[in-house]
Protein backbone atom coordinates (compact mmCIF):
# COMPACT_ATOMS: atom_id res chain seq x y z
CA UNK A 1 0.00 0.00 0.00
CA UNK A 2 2.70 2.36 0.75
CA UNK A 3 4.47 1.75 -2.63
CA UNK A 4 1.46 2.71 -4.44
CA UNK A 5 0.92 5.98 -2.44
CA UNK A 6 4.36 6.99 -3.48
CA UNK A 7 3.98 5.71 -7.02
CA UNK A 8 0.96 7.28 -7.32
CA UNK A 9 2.42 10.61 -5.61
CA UNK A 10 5.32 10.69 -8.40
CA UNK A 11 2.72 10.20 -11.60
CA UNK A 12 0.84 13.02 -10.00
CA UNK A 13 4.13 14.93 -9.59
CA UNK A 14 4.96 14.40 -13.51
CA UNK A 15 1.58 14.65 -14.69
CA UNK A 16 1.29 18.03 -12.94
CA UNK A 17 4.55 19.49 -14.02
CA UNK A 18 3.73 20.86 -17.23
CA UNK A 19 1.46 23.42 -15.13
CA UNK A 20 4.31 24.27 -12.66
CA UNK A 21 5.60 27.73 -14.24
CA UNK A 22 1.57 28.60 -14.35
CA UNK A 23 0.75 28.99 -10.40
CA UNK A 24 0.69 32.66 -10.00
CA UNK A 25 -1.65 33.39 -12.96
CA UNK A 26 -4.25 30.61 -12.01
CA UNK A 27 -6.35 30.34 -9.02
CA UNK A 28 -6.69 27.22 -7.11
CA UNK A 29 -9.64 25.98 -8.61
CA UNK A 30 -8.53 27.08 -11.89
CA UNK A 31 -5.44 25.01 -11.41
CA UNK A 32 -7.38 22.06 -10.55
CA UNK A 33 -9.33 22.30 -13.56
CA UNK A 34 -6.18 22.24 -15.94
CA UNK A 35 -4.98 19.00 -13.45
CA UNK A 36 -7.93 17.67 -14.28
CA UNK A 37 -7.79 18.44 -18.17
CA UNK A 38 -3.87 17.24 -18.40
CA UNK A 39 -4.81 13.94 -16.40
CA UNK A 40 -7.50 13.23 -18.66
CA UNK A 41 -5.52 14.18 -22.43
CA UNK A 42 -2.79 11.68 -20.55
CA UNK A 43 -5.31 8.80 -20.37
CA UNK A 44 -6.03 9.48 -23.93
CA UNK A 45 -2.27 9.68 -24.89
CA UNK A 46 -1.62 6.16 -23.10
CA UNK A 47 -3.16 4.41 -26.02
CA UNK A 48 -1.52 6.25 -28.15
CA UNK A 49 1.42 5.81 -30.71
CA UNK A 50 4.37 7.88 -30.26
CA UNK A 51 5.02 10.15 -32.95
CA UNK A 52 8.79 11.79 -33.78
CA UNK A 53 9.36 15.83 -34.45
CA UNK A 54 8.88 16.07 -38.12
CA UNK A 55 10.87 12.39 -38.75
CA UNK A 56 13.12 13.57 -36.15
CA UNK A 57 13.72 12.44 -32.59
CA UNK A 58 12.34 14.75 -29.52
CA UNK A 59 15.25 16.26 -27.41
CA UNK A 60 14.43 15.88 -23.64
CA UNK A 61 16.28 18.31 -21.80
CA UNK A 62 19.24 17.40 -19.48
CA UNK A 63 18.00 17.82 -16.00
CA UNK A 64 15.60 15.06 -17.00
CA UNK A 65 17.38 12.80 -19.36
CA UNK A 66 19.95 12.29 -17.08
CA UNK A 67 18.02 10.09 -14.94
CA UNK A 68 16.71 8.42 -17.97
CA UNK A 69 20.00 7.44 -19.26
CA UNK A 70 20.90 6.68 -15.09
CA UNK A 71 17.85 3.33 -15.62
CA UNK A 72 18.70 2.76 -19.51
CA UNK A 73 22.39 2.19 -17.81
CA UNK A 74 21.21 0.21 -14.59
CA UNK A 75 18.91 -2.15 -16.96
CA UNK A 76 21.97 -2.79 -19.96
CA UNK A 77 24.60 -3.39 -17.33
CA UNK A 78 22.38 -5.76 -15.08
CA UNK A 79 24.10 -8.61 -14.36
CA UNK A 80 22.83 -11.35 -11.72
CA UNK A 81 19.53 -11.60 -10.16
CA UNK A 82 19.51 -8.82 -7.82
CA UNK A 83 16.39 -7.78 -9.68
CA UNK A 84 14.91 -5.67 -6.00
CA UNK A 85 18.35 -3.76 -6.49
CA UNK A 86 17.66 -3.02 -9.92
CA UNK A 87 14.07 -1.97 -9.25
CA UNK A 88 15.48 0.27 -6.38
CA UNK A 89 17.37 1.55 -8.50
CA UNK A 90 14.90 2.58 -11.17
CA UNK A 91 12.21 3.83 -8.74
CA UNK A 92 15.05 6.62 -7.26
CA UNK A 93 15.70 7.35 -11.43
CA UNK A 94 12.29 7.67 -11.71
CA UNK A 95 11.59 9.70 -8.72
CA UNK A 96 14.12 12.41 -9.53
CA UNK A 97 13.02 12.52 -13.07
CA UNK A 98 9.28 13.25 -12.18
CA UNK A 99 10.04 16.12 -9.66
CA UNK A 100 12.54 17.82 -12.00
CA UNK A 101 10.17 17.65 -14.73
CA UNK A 102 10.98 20.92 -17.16
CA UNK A 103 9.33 19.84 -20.63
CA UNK A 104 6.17 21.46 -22.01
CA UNK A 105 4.51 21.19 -25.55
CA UNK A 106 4.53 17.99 -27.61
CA UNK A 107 7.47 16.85 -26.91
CA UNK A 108 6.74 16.64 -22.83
CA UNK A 109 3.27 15.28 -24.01
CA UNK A 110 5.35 12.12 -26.40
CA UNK A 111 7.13 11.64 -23.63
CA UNK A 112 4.69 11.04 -21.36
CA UNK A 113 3.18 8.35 -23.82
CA UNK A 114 7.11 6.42 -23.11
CA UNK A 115 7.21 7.22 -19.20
CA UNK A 116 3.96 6.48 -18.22
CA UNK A 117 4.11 2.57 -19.41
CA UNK A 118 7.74 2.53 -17.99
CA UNK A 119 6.39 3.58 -14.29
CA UNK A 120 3.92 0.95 -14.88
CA UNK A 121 6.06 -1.40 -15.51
CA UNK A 122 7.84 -0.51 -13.12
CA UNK A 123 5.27 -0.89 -10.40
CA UNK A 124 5.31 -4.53 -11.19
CA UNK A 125 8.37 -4.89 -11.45
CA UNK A 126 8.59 -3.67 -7.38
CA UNK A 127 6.07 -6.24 -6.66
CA UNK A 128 7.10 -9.04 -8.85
CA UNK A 129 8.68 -12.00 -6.32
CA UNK A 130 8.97 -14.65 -8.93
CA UNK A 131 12.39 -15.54 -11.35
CA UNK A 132 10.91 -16.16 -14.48
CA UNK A 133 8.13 -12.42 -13.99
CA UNK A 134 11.68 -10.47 -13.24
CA UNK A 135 13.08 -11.70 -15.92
CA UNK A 136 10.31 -10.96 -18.37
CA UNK A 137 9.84 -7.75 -16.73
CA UNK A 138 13.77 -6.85 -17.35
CA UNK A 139 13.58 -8.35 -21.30
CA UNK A 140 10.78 -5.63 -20.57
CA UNK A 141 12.83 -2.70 -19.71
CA UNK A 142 15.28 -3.50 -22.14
CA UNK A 143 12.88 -3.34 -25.17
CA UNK A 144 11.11 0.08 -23.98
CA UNK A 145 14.65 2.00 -23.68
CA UNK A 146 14.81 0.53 -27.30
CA UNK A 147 11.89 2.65 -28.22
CA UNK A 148 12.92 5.47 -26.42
CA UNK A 149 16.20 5.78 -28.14
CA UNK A 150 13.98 5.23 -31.13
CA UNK A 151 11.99 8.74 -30.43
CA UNK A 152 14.41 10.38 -28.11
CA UNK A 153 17.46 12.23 -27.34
């Protein structure tokens, strides 16, 4: 239960952030309304394809894909069966990357349609206690950071 109050504190962290730089000309209630709007065009965006930038891949800025490249690292030099390290691991990355959360437009929103699936996957992966579901998990990982690097930089 714990885990998924903080997992569910971080998605609200990085589903918020696009509204961040936006507080002093909104009210509260307006602000809830837009939380309410972004949550909802996310839900829509999960089933979504990503798309590139004109045929060219989305640049994420630094202060987030950092922490990115910090899990992509973690997951291609896993070696072992430590797989609660590795999940440790990924939920700090994952963490950090919500709360410094600087993107806006349609690149933040194609990256959402990546990160969101990852934290899910992630979630099981926390709660997953059997060899052969960390392992598929992992195989997992391995192929999302391949799509990533397919629509991101």
């Amino acid at each position: 239960m714990k885990k998924l109050l903080v997992v569910s504190a971080i998605l609200f962290s990085f589903i918020a952030c696009k509204n961040e730089g936006n507080h002093e000309n909104h009210d509260e209630h307006e602000h809830h309304d837009e939380t309410a709007i972004h949550k909802e065009d996310h839900h829509n965006h999960e089933s979504e394809a990503i798309m590139l930038n004109d045929g060219e891949k989305w640049k994420v800025v630094e202060n987030m894909s950092g922490y990115i490249r910090n899990m992509e690292k973690a997951v291609n030099e896993f070696e072992g069966d430590d797989y609660p390290a590795l999940a440790k691991t990924i939920d700090e990355n994952i963490r950090e990357l919500t709360s410094n959360c600087t993107m806006e437009g349609q690149a933040h929103d194609e990256l959402h349609k990546w990160l969101l699936p990852f934290i899910e996957l992630s979630e099981e992966f926390d709660v997953a206690t059997e060899l052969e579901e960390q392992e598929k998990i992992y195989r997992e990982f391995k192929a999302s950071f391949k799509t990533y690097n397919t629509y991101f930089e």
